[in-house]
N, C-alpha and C. Protein backbone atom coordinates (compact mmCIF):
# COMPACT_ATOMS: atom_id res chain seq x y z
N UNK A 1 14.60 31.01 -7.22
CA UNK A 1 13.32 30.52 -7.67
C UNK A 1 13.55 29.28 -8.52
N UNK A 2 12.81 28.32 -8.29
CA UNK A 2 12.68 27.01 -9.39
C UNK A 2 12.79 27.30 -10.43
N UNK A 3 13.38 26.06 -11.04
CA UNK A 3 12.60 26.38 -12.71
C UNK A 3 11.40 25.87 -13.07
N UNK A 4 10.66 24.95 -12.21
CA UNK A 4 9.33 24.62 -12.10
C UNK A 4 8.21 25.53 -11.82
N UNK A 5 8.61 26.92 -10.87
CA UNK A 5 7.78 27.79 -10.69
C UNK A 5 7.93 29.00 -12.38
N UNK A 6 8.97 28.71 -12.13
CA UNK A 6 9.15 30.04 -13.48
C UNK A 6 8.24 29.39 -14.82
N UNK A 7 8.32 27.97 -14.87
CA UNK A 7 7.22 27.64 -15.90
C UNK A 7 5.79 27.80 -15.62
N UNK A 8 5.48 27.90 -14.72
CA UNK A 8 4.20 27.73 -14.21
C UNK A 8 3.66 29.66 -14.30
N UNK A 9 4.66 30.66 -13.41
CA UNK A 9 4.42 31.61 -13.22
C UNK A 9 3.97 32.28 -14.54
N UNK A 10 3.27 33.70 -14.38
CA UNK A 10 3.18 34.94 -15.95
C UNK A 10 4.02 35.81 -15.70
N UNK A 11 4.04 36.24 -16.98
CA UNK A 11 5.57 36.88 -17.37
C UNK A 11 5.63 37.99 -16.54
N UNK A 12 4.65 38.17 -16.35
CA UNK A 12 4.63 39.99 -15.56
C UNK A 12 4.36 39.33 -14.23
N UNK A 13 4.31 38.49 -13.21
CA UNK A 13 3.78 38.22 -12.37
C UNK A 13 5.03 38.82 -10.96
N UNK A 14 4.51 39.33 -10.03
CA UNK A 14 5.53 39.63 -9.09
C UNK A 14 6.09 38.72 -8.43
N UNK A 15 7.27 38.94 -7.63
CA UNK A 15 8.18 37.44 -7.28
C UNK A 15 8.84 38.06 -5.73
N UNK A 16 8.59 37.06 -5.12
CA UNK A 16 8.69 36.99 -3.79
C UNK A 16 9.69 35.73 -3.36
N UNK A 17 10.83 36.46 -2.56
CA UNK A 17 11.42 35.33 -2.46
C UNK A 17 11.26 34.99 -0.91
N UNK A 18 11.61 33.71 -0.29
CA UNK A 18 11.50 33.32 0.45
C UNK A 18 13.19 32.18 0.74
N UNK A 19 13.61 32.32 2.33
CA UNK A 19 14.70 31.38 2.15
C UNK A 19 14.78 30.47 3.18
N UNK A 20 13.68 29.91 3.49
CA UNK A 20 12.59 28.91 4.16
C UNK A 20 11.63 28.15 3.51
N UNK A 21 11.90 26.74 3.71
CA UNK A 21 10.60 25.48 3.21
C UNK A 21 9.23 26.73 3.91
N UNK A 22 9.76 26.33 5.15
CA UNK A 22 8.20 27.52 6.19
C UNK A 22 7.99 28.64 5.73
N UNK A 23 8.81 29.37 5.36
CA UNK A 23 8.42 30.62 4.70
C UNK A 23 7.71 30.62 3.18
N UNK A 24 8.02 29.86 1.76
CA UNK A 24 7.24 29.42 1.16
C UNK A 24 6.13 28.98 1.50
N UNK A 25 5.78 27.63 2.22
CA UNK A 25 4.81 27.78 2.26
C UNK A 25 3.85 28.24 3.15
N UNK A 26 4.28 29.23 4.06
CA UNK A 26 3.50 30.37 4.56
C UNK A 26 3.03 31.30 3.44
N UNK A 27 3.75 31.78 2.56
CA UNK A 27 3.58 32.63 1.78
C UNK A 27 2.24 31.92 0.78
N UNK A 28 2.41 30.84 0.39
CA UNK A 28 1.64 30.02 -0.60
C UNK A 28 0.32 29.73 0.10
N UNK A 29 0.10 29.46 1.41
CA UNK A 29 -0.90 29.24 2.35
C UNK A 29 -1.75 30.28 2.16
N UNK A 30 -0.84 31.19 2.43
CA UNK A 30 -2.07 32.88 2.47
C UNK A 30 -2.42 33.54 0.74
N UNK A 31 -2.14 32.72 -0.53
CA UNK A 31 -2.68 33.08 -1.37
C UNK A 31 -1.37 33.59 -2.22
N UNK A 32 -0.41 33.97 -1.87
CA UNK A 32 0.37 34.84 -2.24
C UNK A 32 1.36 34.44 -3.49
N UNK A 33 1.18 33.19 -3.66
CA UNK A 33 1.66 32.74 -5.13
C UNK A 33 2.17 31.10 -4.92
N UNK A 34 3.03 30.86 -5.87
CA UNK A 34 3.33 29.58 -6.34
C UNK A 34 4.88 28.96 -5.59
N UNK A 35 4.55 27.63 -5.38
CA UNK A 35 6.02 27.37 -4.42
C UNK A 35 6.34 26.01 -4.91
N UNK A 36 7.59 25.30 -4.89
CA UNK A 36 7.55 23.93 -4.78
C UNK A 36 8.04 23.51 -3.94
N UNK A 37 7.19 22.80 -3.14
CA UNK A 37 7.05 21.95 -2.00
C UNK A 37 7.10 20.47 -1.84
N UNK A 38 7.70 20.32 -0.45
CA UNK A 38 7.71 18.74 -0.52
C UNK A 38 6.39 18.68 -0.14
N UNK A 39 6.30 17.34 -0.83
CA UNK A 39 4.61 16.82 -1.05
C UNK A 39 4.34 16.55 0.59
N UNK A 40 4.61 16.49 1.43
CA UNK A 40 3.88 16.00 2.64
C UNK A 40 3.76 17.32 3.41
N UNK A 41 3.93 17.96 2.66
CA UNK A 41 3.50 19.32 3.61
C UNK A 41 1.93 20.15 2.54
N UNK A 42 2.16 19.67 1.60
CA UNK A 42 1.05 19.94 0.62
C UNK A 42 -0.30 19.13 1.16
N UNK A 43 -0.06 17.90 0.96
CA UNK A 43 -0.67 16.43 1.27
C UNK A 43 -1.76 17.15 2.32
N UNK A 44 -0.90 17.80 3.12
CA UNK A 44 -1.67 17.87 5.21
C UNK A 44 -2.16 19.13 4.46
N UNK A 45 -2.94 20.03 3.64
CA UNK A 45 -3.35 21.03 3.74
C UNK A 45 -4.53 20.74 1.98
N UNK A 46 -5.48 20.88 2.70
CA UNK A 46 -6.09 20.70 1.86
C UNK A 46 -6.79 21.83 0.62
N UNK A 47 -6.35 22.95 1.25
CA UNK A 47 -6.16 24.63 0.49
C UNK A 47 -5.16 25.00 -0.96
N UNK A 48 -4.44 23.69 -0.84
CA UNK A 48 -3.52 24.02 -1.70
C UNK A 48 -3.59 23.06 -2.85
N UNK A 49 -3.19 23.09 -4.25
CA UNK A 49 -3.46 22.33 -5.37
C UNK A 49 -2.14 21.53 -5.66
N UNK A 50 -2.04 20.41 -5.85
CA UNK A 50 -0.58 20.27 -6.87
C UNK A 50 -1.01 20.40 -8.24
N UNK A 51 0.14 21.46 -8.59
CA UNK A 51 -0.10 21.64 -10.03
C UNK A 51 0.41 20.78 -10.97
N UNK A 52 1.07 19.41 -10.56
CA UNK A 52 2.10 18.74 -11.83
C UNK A 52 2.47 17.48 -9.99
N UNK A 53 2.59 16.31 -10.80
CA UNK A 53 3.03 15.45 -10.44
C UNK A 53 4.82 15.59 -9.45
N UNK A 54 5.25 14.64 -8.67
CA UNK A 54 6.47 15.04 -7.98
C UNK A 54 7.63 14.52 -9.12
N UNK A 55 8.60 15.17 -9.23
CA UNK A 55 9.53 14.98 -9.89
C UNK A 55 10.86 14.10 -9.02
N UNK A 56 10.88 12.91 -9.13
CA UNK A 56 11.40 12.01 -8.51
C UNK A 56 13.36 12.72 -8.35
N UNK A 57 13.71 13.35 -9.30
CA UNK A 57 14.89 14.02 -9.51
C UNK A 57 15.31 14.96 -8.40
N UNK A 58 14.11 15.33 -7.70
CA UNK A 58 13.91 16.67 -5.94
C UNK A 58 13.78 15.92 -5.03
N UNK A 59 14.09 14.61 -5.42
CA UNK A 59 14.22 13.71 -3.88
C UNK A 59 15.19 13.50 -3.17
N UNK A 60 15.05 13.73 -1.84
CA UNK A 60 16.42 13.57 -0.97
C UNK A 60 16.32 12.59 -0.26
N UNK A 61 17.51 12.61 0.48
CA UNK A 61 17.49 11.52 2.07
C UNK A 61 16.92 12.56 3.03
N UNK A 62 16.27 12.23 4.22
CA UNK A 62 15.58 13.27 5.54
C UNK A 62 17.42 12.51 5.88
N UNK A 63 18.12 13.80 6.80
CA UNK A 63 18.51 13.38 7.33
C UNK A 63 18.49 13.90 9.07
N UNK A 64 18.60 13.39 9.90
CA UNK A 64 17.89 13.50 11.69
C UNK A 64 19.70 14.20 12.13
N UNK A 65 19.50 15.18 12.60
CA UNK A 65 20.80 15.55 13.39
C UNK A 65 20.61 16.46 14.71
N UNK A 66 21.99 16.36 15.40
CA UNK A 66 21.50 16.77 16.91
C UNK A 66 23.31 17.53 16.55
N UNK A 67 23.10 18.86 17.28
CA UNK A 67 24.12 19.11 18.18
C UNK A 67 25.58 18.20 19.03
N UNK A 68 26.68 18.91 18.34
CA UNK A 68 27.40 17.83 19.23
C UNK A 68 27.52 17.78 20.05
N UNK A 69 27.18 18.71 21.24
CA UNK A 69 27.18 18.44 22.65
C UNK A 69 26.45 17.99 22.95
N UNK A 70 25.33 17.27 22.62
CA UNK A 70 24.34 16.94 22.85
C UNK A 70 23.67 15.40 22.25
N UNK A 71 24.58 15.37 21.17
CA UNK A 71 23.92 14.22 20.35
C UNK A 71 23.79 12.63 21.38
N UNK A 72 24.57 12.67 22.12
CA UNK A 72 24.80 11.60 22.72
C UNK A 72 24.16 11.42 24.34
N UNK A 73 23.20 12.45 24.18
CA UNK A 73 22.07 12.73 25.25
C UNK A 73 21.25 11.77 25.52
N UNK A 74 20.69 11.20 26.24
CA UNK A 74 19.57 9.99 26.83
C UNK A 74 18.24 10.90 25.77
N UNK A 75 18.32 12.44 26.09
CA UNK A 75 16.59 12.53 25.56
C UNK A 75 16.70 12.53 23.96
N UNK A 76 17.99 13.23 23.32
CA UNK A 76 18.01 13.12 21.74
C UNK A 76 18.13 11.62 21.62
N UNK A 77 18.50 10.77 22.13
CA UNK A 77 18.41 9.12 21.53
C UNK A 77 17.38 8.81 21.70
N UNK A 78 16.21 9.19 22.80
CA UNK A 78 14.77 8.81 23.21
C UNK A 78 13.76 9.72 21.59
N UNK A 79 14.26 10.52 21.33
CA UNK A 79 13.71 11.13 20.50
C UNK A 79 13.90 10.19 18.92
N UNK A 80 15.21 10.28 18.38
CA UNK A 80 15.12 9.49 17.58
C UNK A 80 14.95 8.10 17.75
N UNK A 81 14.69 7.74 18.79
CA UNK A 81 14.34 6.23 18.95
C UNK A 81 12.92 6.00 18.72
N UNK A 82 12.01 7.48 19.09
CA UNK A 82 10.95 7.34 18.70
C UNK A 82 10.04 7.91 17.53
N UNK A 83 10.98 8.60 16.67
CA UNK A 83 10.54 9.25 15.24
C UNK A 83 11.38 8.64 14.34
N UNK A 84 12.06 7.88 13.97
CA UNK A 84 12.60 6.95 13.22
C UNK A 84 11.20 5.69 12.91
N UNK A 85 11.07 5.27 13.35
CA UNK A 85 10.24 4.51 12.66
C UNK A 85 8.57 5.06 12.45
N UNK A 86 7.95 5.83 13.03
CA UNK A 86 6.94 6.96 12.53
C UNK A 86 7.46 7.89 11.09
N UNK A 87 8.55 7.59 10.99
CA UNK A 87 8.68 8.48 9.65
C UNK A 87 9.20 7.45 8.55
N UNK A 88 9.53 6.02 8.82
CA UNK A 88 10.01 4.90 8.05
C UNK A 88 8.04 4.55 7.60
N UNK A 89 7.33 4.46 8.24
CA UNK A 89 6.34 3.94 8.28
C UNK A 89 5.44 4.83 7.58
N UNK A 90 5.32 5.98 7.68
CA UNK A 90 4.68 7.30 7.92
C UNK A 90 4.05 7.07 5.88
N UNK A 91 4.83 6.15 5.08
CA UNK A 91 4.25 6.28 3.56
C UNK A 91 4.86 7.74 3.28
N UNK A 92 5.52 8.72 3.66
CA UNK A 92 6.06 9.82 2.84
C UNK A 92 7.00 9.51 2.27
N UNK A 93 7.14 10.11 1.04
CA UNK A 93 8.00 9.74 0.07
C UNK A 93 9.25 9.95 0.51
N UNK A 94 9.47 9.53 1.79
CA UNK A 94 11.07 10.04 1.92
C UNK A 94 11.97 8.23 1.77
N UNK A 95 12.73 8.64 1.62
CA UNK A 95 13.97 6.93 1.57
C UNK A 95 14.90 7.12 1.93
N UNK A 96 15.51 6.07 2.09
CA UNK A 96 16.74 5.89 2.87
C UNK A 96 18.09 6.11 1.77
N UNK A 97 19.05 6.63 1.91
CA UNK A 97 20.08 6.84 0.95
C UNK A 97 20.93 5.88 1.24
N UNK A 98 22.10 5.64 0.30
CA UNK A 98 23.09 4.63 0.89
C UNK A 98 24.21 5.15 1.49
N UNK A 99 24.00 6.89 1.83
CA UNK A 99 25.34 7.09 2.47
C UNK A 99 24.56 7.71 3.83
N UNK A 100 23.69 7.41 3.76
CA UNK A 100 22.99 7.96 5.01
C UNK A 100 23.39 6.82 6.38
N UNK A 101 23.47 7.70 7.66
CA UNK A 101 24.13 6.60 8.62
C UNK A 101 22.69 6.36 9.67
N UNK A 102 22.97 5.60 10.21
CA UNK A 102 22.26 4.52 11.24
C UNK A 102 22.00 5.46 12.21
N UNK A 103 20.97 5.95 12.85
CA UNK A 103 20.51 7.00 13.47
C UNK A 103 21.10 6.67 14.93
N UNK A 104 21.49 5.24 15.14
CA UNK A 104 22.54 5.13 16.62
C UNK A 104 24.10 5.21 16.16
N UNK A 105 24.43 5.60 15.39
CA UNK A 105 25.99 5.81 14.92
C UNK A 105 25.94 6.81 15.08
């Protein structure tokens, strides 16, 4: 559990764990308590509240990976050839890292 939820949660409150982004917020969807989520999955659901601003410190690189038998497939390169820039563009807070590699490397 966060330490963002544990501030937020009551002392007596029951605790449910989850070991899934999807499973949180499945659980959070249907009422069932408090999660921290990446904001673009919050954003698309309009049921849900942010309770506190994003903490720039829970930010990662997205990084895109394929199978190695596979990575070097016509349809996984057609794929990231075509969600690479829908998700550069897309305004979600995601960024590019500096050890992150070139989605044709």
């Amino acid at each position: 559990m966060s330490q963002i939820t544990r501030q937020r949660m009551a002392n007596d409150a029951p605790v449910t764990v989850a070991n899934t982004v999807m499973g949180m917020f499945d659980l959070v969807c249907t009422g069932v308590g408090l999660a921290v989520l990446p904001c673009y999955m919050g954003e698309n659901n309009p049921e849900l509240v942010r309770l506190h601003e994003p903490d720039p410190k829970l930010n990662t690189a997205l990084w895109m990976l394929a199978h190695p038998e596979i990575h070097r497939s016509a349809r996984v390169h057609a794929f990231f050839e075509f969600v690479t820039p829908r998700i550069r563009s897309s305004g979600l807070d995601i960024y590019r890292s500096s050890t992150t590699a070139d989605a044709g490397d």
